[in-house]
C-alpha atoms as a PDB file:
ATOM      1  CA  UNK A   1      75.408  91.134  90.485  1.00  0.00           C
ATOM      2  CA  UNK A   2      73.740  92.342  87.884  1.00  0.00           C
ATOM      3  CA  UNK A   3      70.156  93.658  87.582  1.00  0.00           C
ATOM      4  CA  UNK A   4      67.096  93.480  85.266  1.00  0.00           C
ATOM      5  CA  UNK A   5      64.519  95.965  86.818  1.00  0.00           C
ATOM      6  CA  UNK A   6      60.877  96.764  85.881  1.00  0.00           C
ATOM      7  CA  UNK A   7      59.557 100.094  87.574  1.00  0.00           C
ATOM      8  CA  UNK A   8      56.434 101.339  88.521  1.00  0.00           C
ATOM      9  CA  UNK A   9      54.154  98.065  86.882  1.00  0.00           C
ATOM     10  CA  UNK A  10      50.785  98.512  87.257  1.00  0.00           C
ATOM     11  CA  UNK A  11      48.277  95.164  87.989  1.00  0.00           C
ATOM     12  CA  UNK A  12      45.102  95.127  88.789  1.00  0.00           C
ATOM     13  CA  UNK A  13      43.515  92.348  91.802  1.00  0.00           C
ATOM     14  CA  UNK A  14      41.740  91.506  94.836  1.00  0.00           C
ATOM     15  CA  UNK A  15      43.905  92.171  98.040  1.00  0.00           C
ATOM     16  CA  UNK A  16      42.985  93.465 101.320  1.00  0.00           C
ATOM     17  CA  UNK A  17      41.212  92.182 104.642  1.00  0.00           C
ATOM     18  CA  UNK A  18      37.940  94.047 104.655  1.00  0.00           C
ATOM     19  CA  UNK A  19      35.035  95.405 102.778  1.00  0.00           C
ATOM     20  CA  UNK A  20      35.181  97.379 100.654  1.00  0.00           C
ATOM     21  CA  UNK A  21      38.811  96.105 100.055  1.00  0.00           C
ATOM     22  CA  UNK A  22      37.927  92.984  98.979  1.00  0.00           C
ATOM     23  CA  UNK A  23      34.700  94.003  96.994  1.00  0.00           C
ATOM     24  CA  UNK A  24      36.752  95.264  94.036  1.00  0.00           C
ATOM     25  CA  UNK A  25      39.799  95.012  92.082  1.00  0.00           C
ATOM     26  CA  UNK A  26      42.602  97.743  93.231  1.00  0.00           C
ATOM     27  CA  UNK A  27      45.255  98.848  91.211  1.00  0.00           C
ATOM     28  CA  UNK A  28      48.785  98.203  92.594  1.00  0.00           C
ATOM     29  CA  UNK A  29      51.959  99.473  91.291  1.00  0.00           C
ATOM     30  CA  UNK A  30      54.973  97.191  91.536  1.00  0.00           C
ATOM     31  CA  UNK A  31      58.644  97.746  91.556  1.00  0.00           C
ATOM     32  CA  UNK A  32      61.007  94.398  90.700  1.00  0.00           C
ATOM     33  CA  UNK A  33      64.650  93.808  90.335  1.00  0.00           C
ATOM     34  CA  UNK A  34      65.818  90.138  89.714  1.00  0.00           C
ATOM     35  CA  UNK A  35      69.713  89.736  89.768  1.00  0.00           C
ATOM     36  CA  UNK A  36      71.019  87.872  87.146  1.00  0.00           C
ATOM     37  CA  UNK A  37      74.729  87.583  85.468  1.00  0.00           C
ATOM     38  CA  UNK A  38      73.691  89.758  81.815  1.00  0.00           C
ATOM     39  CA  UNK A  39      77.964  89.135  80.586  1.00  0.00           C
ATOM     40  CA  UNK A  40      76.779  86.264  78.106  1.00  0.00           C
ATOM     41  CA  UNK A  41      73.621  88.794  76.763  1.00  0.00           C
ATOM     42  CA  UNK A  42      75.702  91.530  76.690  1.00  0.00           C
ATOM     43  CA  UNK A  43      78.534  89.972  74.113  1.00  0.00           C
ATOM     44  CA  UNK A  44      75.415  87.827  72.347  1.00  0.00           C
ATOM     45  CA  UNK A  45      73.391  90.514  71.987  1.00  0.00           C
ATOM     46  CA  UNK A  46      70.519  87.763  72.190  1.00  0.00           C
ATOM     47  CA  UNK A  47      67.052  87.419  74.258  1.00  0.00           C
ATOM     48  CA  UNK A  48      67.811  83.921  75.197  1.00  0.00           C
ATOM     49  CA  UNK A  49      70.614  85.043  77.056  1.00  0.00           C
ATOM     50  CA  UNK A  50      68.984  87.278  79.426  1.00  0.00           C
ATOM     51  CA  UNK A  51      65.563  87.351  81.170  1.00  0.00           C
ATOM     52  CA  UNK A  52      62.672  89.228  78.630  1.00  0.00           C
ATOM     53  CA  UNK A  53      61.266  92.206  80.445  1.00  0.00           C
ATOM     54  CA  UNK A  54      57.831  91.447  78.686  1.00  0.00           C
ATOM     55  CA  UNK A  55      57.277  88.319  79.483  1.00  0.00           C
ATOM     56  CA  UNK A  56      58.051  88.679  83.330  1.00  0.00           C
ATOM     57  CA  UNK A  57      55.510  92.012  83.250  1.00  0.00           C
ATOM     58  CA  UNK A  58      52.543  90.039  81.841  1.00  0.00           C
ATOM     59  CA  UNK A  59      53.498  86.587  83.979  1.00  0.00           C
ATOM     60  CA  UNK A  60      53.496  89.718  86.970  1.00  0.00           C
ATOM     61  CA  UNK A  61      49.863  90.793  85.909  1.00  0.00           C
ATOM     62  CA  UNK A  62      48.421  87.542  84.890  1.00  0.00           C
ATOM     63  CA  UNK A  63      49.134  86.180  88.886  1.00  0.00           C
ATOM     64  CA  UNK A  64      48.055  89.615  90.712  1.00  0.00           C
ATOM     65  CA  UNK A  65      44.560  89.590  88.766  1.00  0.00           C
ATOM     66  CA  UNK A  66      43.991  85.530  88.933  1.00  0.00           C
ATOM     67  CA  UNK A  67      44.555  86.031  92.626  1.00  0.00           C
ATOM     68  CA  UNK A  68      43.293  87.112  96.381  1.00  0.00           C
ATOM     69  CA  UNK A  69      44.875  87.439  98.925  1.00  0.00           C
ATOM     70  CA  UNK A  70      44.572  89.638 102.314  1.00  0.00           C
ATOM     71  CA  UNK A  71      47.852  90.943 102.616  1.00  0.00           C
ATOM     72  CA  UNK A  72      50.411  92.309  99.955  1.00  0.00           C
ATOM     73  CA  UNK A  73      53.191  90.536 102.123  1.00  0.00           C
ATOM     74  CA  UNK A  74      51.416  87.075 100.829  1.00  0.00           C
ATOM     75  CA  UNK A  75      50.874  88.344  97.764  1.00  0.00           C
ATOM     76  CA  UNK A  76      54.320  89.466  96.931  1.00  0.00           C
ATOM     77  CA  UNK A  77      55.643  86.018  98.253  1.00  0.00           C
ATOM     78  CA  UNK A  78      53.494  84.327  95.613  1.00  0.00           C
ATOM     79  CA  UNK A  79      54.506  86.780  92.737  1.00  0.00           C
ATOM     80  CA  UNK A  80      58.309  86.329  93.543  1.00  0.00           C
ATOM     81  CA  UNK A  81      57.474  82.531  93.633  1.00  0.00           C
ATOM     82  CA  UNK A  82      56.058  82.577  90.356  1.00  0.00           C
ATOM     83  CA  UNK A  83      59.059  84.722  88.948  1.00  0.00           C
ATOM     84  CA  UNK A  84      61.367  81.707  90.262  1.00  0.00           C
ATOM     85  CA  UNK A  85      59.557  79.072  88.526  1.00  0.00           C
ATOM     86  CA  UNK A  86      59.160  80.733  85.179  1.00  0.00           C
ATOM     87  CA  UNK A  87      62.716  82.469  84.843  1.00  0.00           C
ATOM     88  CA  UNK A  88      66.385  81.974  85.811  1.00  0.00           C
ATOM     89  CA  UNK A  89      66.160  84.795  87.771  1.00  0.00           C
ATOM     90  CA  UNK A  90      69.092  84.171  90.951  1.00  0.00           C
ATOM     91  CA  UNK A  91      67.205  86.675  93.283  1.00  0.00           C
ATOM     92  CA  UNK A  92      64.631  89.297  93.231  1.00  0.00           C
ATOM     93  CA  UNK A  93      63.428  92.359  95.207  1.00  0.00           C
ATOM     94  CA  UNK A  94      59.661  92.944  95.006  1.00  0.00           C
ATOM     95  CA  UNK A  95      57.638  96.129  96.146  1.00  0.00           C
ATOM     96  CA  UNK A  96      53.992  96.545  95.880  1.00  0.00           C
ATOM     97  CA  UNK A  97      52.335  99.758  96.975  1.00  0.00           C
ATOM     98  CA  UNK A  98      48.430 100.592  96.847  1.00  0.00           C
ATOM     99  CA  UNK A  99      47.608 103.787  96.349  1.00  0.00           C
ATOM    100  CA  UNK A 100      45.184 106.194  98.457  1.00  0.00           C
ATOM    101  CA  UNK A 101      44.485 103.538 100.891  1.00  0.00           C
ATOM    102  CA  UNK A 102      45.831 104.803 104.559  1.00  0.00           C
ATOM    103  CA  UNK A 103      44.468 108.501 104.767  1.00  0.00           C
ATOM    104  CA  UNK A 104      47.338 111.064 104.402  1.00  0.00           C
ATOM    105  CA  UNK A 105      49.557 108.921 102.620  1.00  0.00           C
ATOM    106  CA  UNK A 106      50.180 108.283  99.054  1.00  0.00           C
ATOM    107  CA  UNK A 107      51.317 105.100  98.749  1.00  0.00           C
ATOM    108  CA  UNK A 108      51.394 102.323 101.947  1.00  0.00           C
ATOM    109  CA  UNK A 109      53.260  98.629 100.836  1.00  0.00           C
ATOM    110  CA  UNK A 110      55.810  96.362 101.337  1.00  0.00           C
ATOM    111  CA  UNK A 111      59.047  95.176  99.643  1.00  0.00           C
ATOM    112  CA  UNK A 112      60.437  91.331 100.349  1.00  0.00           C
ATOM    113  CA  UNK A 113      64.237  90.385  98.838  1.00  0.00           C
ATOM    114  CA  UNK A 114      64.621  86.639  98.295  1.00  0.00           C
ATOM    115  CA  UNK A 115      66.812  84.698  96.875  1.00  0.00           C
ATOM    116  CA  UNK A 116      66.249  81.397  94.775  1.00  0.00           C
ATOM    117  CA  UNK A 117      68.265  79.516  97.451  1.00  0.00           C
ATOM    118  CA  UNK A 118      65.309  80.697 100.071  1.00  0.00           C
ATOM    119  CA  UNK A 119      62.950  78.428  98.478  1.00  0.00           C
END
């Protein structure tokens, strides 16, 4: 299949089960591939045949900062949610990391695969 991918997104948003987590926004940096068949777009040469990059990056920063949640597992559910209803996307792989958070790491996060049959 396919793949439209968007690497190392930055959004900004309230995530985390304690204070200070949850006093302030954190940035998180987010990976995402969404399958989808690109043949027609490739011969069309045409937006309307594939899945805009722009639009899924702002609908991607738009949901982290309008939400809250405690853990990125939710919150990654409800982004690749959002992805479904807003695009034709057939299946996507999402991975959010925080940064600095557990000491001695660089990054700590999660990545979920799901595919539109799954919801």
């Amino acid at each position: 299949m396919d793949k439209i991918i968007i690497s190392e997104l930055t959004a900004t948003g309230i995530v985390g089960v304690k204070h200070p987590e949850r006093d302030f926004p954190q940035e998180l940096l987010l990976n995402i591939v969404m399958s989808y068949p690109l043949d027609k777009a490739g011969e069309s040469d045409s937006i309307e045949d594939t899945i805009s990059y722009s639009f899924i990056a702002n609908l991607v920063r738009k949901a982290v900062s309008e939400s809250s949640f405690y853990t990125l597992e939710a919150l990654c559910t409800h982004l690749i949610k959002t992805i479904f209803a807003n695009s034709p996307s057939e299946a996507i792989r999402m991975r959010i990391e925080k940064a600095n958070f557990v000491s001695k790491t660089k990054r700590v996060g999660v990545e979920l695969y799901r595919e539109r049959s799954d919801f």
